[in-house]
N, C-alpha and C. Protein backbone atom coordinates (compact mmCIF):
# COMPACT_ATOMS: atom_id res chain seq x y z
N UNK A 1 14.16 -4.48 -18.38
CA UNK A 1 14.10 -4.61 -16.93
C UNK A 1 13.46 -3.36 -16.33
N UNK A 2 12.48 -3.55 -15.27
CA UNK A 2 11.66 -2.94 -14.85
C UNK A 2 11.71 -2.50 -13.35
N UNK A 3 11.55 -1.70 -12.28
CA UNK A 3 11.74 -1.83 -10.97
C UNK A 3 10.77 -0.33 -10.47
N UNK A 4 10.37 -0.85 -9.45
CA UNK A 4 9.72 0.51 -8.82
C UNK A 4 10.26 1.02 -7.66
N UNK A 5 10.28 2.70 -7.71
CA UNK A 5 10.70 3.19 -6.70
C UNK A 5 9.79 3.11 -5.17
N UNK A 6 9.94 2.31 -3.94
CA UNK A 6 9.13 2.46 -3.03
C UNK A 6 9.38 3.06 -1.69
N UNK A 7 10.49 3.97 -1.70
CA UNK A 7 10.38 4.98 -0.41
C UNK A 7 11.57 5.99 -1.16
N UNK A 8 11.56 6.66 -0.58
CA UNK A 8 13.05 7.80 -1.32
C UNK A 8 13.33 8.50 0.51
N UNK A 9 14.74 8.94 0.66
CA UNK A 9 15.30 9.18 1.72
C UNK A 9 16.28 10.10 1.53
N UNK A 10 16.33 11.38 2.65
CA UNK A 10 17.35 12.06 2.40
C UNK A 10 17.50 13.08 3.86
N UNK A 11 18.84 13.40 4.41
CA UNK A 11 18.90 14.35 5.24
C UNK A 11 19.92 15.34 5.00
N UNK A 12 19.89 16.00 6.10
CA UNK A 12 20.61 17.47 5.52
C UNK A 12 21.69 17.75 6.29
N UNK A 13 21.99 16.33 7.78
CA UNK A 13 22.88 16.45 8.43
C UNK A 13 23.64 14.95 8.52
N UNK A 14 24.74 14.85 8.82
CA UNK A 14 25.22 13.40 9.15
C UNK A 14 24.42 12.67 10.04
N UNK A 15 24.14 11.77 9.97
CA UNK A 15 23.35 10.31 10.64
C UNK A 15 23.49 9.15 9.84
N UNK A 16 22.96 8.19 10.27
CA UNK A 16 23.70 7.08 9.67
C UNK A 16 22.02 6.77 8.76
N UNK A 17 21.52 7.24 9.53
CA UNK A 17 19.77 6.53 9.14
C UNK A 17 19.31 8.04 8.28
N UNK A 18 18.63 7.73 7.42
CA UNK A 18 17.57 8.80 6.79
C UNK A 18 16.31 9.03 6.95
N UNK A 19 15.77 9.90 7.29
CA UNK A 19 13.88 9.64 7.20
C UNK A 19 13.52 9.89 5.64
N UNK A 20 12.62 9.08 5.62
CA UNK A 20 11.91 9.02 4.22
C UNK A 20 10.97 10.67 3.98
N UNK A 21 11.18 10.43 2.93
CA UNK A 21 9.96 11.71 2.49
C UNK A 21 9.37 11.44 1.56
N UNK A 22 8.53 12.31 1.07
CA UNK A 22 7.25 12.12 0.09
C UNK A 22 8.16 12.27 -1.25
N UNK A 23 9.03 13.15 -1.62
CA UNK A 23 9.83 12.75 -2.91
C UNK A 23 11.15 13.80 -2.39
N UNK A 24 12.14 13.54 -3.25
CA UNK A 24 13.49 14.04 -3.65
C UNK A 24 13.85 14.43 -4.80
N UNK A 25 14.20 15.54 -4.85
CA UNK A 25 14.67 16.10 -6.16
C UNK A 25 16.62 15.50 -6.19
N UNK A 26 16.76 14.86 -7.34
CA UNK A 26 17.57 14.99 -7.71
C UNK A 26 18.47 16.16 -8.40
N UNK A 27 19.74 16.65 -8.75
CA UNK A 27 20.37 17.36 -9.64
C UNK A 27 21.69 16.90 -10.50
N UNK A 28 21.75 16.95 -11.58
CA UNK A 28 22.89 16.75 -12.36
C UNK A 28 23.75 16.99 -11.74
N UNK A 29 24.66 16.05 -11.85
CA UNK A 29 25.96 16.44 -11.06
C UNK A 29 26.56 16.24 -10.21
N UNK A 30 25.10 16.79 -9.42
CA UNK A 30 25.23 16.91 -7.43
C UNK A 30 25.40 15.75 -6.69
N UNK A 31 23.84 15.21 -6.87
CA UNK A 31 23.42 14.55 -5.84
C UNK A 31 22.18 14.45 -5.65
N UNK A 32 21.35 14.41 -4.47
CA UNK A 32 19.91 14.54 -4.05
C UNK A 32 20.39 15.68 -3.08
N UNK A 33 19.20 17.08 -3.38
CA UNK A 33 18.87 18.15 -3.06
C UNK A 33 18.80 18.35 -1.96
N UNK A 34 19.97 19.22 -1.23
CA UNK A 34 20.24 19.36 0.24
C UNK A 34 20.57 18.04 1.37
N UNK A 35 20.83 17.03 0.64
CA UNK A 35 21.16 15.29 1.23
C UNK A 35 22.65 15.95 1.53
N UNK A 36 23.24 15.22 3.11
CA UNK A 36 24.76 15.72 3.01
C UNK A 36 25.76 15.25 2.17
N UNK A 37 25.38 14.38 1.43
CA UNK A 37 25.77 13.94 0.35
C UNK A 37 25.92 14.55 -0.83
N UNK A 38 25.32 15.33 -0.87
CA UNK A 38 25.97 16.63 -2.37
C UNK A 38 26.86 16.95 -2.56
N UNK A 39 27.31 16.48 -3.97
CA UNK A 39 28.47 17.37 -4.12
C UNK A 39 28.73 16.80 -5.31
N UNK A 40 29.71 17.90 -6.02
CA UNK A 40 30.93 17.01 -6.86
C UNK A 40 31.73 15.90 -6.22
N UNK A 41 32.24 16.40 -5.13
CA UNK A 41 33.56 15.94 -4.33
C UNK A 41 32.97 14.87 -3.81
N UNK A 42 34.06 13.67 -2.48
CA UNK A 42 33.64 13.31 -1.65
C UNK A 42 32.94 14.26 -0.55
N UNK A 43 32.09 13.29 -0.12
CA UNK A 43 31.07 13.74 1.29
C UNK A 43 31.54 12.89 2.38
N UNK A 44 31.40 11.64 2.08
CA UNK A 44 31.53 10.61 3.29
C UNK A 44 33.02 10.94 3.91
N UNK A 45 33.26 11.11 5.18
CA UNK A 45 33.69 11.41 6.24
C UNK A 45 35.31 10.70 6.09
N UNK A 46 35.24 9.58 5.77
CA UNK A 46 36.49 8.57 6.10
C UNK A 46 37.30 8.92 4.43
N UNK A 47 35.87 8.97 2.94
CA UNK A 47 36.84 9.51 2.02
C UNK A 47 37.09 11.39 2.16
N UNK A 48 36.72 11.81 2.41
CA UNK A 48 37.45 13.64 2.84
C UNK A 48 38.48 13.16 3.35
N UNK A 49 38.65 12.59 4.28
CA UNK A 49 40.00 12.31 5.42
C UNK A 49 41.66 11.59 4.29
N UNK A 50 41.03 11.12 3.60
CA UNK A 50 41.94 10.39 2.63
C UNK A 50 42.22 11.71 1.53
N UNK A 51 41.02 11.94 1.17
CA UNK A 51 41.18 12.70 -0.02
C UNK A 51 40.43 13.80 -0.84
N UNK A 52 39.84 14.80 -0.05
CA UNK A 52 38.87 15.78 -0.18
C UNK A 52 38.59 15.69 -1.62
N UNK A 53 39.95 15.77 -2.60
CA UNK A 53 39.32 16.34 -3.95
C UNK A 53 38.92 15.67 -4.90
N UNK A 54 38.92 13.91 -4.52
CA UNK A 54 38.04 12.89 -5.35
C UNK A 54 36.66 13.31 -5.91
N UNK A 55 36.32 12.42 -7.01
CA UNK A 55 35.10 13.05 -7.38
C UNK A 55 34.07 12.24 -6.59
N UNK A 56 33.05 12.90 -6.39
CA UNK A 56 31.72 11.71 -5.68
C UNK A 56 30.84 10.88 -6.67
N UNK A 57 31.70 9.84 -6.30
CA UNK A 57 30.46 8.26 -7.06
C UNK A 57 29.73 8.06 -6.72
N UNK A 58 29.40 8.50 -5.03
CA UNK A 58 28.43 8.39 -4.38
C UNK A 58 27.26 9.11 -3.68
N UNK A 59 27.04 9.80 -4.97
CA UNK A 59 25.93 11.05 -4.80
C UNK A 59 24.47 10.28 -4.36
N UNK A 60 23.96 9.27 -5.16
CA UNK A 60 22.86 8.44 -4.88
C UNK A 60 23.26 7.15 -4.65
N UNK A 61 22.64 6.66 -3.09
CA UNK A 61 22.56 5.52 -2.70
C UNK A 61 21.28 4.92 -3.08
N UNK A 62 21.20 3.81 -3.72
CA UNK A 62 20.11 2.72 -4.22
C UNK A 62 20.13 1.44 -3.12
N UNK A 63 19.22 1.48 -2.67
CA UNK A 63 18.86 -0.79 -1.94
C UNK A 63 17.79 -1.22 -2.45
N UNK A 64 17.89 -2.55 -2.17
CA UNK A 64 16.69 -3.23 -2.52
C UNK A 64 16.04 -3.40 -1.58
N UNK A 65 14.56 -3.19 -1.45
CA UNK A 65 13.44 -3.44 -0.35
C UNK A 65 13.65 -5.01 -0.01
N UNK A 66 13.99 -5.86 -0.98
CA UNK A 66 13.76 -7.58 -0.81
C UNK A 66 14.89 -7.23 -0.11
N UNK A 67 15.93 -6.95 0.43
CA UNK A 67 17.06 -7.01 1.35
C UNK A 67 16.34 -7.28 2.88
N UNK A 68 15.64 -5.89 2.67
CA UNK A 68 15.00 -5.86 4.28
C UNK A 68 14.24 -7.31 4.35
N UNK A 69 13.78 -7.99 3.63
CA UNK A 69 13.08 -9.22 3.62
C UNK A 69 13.74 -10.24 4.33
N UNK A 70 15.02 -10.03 3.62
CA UNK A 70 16.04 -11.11 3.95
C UNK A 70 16.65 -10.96 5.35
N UNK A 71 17.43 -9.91 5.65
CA UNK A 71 17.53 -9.62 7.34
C UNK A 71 16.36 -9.91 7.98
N UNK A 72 14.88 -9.66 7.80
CA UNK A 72 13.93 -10.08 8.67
C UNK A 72 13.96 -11.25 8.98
N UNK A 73 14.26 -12.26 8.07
CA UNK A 73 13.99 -13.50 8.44
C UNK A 73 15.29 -13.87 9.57
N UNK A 74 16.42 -13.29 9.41
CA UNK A 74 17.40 -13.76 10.27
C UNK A 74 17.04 -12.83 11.58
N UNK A 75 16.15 -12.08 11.73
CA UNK A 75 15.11 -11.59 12.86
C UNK A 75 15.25 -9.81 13.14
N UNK A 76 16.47 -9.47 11.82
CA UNK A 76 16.27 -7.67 12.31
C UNK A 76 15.20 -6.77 11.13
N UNK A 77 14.80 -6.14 11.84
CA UNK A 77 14.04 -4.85 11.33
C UNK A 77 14.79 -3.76 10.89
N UNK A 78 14.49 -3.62 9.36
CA UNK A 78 15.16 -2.54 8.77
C UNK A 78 13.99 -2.20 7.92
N UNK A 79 13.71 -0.62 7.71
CA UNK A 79 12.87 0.16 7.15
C UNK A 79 13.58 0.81 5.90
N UNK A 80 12.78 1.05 5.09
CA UNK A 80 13.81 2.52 4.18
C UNK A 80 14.32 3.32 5.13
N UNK A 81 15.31 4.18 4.20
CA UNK A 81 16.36 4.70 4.92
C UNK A 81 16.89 4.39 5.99
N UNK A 82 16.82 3.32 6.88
CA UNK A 82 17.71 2.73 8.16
C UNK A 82 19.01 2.83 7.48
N UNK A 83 19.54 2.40 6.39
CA UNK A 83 20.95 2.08 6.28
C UNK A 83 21.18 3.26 5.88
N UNK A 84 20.57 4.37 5.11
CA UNK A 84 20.88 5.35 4.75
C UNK A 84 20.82 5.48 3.17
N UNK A 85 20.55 4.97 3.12
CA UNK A 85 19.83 4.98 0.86
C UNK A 85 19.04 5.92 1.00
N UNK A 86 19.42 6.44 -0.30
CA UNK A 86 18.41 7.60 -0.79
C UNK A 86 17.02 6.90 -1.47
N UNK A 87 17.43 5.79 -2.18
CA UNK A 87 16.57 4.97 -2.80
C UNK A 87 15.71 3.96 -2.25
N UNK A 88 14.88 3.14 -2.48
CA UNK A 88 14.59 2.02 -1.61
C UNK A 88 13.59 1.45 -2.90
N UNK A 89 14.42 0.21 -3.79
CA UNK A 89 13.74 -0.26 -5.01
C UNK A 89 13.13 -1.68 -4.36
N UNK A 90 11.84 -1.95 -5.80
CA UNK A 90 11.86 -3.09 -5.29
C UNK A 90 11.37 -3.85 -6.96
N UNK A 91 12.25 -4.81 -7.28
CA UNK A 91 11.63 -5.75 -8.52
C UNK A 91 13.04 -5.66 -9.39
N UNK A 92 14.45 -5.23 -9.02
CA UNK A 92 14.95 -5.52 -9.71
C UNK A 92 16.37 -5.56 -9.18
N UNK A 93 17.54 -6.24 -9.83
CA UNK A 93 18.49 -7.20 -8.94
C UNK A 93 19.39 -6.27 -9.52
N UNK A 94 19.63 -5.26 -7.99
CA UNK A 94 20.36 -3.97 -8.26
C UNK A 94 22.26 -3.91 -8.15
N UNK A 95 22.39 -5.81 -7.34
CA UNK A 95 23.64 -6.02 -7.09
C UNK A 95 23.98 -6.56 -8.45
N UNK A 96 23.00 -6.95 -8.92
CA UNK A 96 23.62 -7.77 -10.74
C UNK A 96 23.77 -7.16 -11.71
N UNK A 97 23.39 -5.56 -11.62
CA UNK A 97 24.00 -5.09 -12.79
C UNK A 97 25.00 -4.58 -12.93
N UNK A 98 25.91 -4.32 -14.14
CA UNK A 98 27.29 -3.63 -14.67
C UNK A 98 27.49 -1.94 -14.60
N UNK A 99 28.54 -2.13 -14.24
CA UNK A 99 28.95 -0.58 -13.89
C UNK A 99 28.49 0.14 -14.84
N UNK A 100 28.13 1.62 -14.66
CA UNK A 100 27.68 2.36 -16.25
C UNK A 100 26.27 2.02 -16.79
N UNK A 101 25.40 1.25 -15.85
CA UNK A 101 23.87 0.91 -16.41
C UNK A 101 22.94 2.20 -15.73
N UNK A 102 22.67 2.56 -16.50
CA UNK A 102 21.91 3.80 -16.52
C UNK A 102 20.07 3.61 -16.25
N UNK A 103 19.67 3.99 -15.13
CA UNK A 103 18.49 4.19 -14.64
C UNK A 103 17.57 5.12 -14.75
N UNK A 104 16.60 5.11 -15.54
CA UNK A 104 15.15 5.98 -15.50
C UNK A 104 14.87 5.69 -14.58
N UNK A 105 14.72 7.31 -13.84
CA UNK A 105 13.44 7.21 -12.43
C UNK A 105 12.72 8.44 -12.84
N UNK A 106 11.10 7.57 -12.50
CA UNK A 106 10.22 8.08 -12.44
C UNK A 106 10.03 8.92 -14.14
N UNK A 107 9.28 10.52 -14.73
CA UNK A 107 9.76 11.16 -15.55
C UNK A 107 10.46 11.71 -16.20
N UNK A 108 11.91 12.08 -15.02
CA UNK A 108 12.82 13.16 -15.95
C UNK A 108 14.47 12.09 -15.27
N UNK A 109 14.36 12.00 -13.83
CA UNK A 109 15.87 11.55 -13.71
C UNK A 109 16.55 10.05 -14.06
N UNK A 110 17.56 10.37 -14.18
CA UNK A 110 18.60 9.19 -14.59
C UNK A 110 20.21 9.42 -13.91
N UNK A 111 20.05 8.17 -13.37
CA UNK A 111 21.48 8.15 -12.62
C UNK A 111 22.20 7.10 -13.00
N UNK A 112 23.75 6.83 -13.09
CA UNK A 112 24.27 6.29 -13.66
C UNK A 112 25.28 5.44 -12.41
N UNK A 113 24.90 3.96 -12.70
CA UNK A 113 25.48 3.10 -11.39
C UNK A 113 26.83 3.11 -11.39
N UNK A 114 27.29 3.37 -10.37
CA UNK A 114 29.32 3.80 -10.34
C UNK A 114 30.31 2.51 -9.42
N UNK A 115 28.95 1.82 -8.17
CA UNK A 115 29.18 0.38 -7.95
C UNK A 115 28.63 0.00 -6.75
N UNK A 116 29.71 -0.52 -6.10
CA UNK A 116 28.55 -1.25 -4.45
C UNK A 116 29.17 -0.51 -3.77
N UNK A 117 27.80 -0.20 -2.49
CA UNK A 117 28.30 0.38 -1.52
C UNK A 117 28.89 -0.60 -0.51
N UNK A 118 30.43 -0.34 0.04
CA UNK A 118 30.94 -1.13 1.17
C UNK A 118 30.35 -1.08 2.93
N UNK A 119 30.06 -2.18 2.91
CA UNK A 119 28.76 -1.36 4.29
C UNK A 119 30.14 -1.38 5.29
N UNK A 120 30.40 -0.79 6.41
CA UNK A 120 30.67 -0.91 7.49
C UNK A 120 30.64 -1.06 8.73
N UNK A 121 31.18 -0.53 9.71
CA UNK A 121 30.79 -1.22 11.19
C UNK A 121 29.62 -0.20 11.64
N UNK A 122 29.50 1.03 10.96
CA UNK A 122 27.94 1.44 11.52
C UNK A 122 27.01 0.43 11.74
N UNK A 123 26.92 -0.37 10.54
CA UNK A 123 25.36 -1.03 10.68
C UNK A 123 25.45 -1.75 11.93
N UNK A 124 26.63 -2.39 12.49
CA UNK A 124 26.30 -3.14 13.34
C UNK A 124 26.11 -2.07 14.15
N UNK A 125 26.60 -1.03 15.10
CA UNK A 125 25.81 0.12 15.54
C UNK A 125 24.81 0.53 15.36
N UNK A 126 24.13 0.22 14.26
CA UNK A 126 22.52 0.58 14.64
C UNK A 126 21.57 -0.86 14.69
N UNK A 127 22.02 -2.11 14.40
CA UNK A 127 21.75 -3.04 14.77
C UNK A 127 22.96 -4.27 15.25
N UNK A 128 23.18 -4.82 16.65
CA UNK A 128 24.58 -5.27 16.30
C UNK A 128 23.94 -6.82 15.84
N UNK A 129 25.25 -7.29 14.85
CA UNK A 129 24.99 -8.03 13.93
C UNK A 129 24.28 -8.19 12.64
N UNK A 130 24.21 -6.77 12.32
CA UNK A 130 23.80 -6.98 11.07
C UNK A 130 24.48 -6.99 10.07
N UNK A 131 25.96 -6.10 10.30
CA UNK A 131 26.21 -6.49 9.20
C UNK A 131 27.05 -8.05 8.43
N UNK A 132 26.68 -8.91 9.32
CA UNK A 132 27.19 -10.34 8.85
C UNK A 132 26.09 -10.58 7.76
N UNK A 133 24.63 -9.63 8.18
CA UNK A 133 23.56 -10.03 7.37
C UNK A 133 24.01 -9.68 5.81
N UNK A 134 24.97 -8.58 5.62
CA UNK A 134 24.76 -7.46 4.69
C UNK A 134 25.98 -7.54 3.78
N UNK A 135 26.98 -8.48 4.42
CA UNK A 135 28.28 -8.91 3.74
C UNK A 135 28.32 -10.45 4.10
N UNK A 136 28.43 -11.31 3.21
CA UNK A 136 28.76 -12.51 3.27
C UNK A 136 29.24 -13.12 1.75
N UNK A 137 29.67 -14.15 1.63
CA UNK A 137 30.58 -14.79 1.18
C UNK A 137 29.72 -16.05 -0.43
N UNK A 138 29.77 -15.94 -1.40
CA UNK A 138 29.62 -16.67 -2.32
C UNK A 138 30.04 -17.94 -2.25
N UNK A 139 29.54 -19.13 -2.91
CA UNK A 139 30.02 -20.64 -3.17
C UNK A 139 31.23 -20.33 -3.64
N UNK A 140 32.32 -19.96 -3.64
CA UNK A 140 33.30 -20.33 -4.32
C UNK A 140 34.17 -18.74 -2.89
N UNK A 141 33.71 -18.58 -2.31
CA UNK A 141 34.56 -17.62 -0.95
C UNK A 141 34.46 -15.87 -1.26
N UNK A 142 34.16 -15.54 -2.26
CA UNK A 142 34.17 -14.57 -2.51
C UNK A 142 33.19 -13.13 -1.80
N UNK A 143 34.25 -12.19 -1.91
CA UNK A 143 33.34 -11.43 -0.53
C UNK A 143 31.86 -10.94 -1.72
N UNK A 144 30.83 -10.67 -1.13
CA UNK A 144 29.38 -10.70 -1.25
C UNK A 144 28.89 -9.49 -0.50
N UNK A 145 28.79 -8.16 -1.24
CA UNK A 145 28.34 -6.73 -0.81
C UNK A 145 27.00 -7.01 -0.65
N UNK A 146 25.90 -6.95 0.32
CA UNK A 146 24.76 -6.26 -0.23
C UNK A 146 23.74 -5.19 0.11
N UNK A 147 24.54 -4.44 0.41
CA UNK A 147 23.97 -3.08 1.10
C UNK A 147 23.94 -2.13 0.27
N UNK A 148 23.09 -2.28 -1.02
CA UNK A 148 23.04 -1.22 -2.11
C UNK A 148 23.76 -1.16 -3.67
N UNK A 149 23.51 -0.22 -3.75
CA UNK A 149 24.78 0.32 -4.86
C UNK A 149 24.73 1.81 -4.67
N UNK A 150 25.67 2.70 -5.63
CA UNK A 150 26.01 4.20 -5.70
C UNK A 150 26.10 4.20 -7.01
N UNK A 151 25.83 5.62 -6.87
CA UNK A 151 25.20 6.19 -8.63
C UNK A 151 25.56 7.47 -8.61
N UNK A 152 25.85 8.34 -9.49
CA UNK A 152 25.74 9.56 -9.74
C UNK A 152 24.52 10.36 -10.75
N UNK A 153 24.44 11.81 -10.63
CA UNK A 153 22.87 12.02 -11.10
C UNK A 153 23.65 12.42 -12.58
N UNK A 154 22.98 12.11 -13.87
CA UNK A 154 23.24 12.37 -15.09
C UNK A 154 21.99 13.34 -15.70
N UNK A 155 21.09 12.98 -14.86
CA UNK A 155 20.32 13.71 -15.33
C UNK A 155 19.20 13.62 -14.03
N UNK A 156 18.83 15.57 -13.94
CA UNK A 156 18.01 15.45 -12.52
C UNK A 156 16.57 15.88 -12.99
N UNK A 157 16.02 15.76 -11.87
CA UNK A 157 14.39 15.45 -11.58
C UNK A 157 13.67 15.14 -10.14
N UNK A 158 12.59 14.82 -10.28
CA UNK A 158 11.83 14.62 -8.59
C UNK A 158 11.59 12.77 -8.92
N UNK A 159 11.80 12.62 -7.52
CA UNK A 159 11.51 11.30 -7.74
C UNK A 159 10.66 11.18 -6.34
N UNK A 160 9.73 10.03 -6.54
CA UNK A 160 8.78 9.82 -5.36
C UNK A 160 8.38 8.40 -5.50
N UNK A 161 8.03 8.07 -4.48
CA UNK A 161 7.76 6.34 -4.60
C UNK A 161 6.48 6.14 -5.38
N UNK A 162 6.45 4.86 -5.67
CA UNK A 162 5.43 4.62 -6.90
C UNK A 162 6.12 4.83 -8.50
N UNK A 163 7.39 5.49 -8.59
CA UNK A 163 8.01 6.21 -9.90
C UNK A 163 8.64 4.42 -10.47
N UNK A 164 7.99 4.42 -11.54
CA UNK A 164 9.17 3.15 -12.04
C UNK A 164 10.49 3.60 -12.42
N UNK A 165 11.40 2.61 -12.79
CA UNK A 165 12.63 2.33 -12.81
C UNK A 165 13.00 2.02 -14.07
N UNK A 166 13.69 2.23 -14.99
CA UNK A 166 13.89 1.51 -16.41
C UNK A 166 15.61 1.64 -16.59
N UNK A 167 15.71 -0.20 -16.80
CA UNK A 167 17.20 -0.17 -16.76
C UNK A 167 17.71 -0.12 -18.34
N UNK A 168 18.84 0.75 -18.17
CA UNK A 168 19.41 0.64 -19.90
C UNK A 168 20.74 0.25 -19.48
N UNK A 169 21.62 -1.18 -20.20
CA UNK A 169 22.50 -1.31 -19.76
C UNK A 169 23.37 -0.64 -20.68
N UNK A 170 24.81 -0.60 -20.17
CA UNK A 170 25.86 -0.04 -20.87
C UNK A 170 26.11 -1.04 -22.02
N UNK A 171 27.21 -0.71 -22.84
CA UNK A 171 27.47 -1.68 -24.09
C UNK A 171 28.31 -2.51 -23.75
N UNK A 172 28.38 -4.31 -24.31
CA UNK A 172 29.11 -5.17 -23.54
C UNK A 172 30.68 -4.72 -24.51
N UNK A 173 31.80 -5.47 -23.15
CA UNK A 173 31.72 -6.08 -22.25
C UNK A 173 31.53 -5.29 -21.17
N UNK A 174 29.95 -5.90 -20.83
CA UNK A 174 29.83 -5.23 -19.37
C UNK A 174 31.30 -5.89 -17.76
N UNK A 175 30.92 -4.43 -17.04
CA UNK A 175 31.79 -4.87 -15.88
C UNK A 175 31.31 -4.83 -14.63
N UNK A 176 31.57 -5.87 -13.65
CA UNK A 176 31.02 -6.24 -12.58
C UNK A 176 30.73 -4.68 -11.72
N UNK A 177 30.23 -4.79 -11.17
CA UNK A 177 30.08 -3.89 -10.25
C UNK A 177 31.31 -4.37 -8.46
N UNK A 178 32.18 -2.67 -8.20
CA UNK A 178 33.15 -3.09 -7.18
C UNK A 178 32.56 -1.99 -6.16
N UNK A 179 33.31 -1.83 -5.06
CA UNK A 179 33.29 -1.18 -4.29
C UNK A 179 33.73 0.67 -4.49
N UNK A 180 33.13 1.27 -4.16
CA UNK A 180 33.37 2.61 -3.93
C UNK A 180 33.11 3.06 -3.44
């Protein structure tokens, strides 16, 4: 499985939206390089409040570009980084893979998928109604994430759009991907 990287996103202060840049360095460990999202620990605001000294699963945010496809047609405009992904892929079905599937980007980095990101009531704040677009419900009722996934960096590097993607999955039995 194959996928290309086509925008990369990162800021250095809280906002909900990211501006894109020409590339991002990743780091072992961290995160993406000066993103407020670095860290060992939690970053995001609501997990500090619960529990500062968790570890961060959610150093790198990944979406799929075909997402924005799909909200367009129900009539909203979303760009890279609007939701706030560091990533912005396109060619490969980033909600279907198993926890622990490990990603080549570009030459040197690899991040390791930890699960879905739970969108919340921001998005409808920066568009209202979107996020009915971004959570909905499977044939059989089941809740339906699709605002990304989260990863941690295993191994760092620069990444820039145009960088392919190479998926290595973990060893079965693979496990669904949940919320974190």
């Amino acid at each position: 499985m194959r996928g290309t990287v086509t925008a990369v996103s990162s800021n250095g202060e809280y906002s909900f939206t990211k501006p894109t840049r020409e590339s991002i360095t990743l780091l072992a460990g961290l995160g993406v390089e000066g993103d407020v999202h670095e860290g060992t620990t939690v970053k995001h605001r609501s997990r500090v409040a619960q529990d500062p000294t968790r570890p961060n699963l959610r150093q790198v945010h990944l979406i799929h570009e075909e997402l924005f496809e799909e909200v367009a047609r129900a009539g909203f405009e979303v760009r890279p980084g609007d939701l706030g992904e560091n990533i912005t892929t396109r060619g490969l079905d980033l909600l279907g893979l198993p926890t622990g599937t490990l990603l080549h980007i570009g030459a040197e980095a690899v991040v390791e998928v930890t699960g879905l990101r739970n969108p919340c009531v921001q998005i409808d704040a920066f568009q209202e109604g979107l996020l009915k677009q971004v959570v909905g419900r499977d044939e059989d009722g089941n809740l339906v994430r699709k605002a990304g996934i989260m990863s941690v960096v295993r191994r760092g590097g620069v990444v820039r759009p145009g960088d392919t993607i190479t998926v290595k999955l973990p060893a079965e039995p693979h496990r669904p991907l949940e919320r974190v």
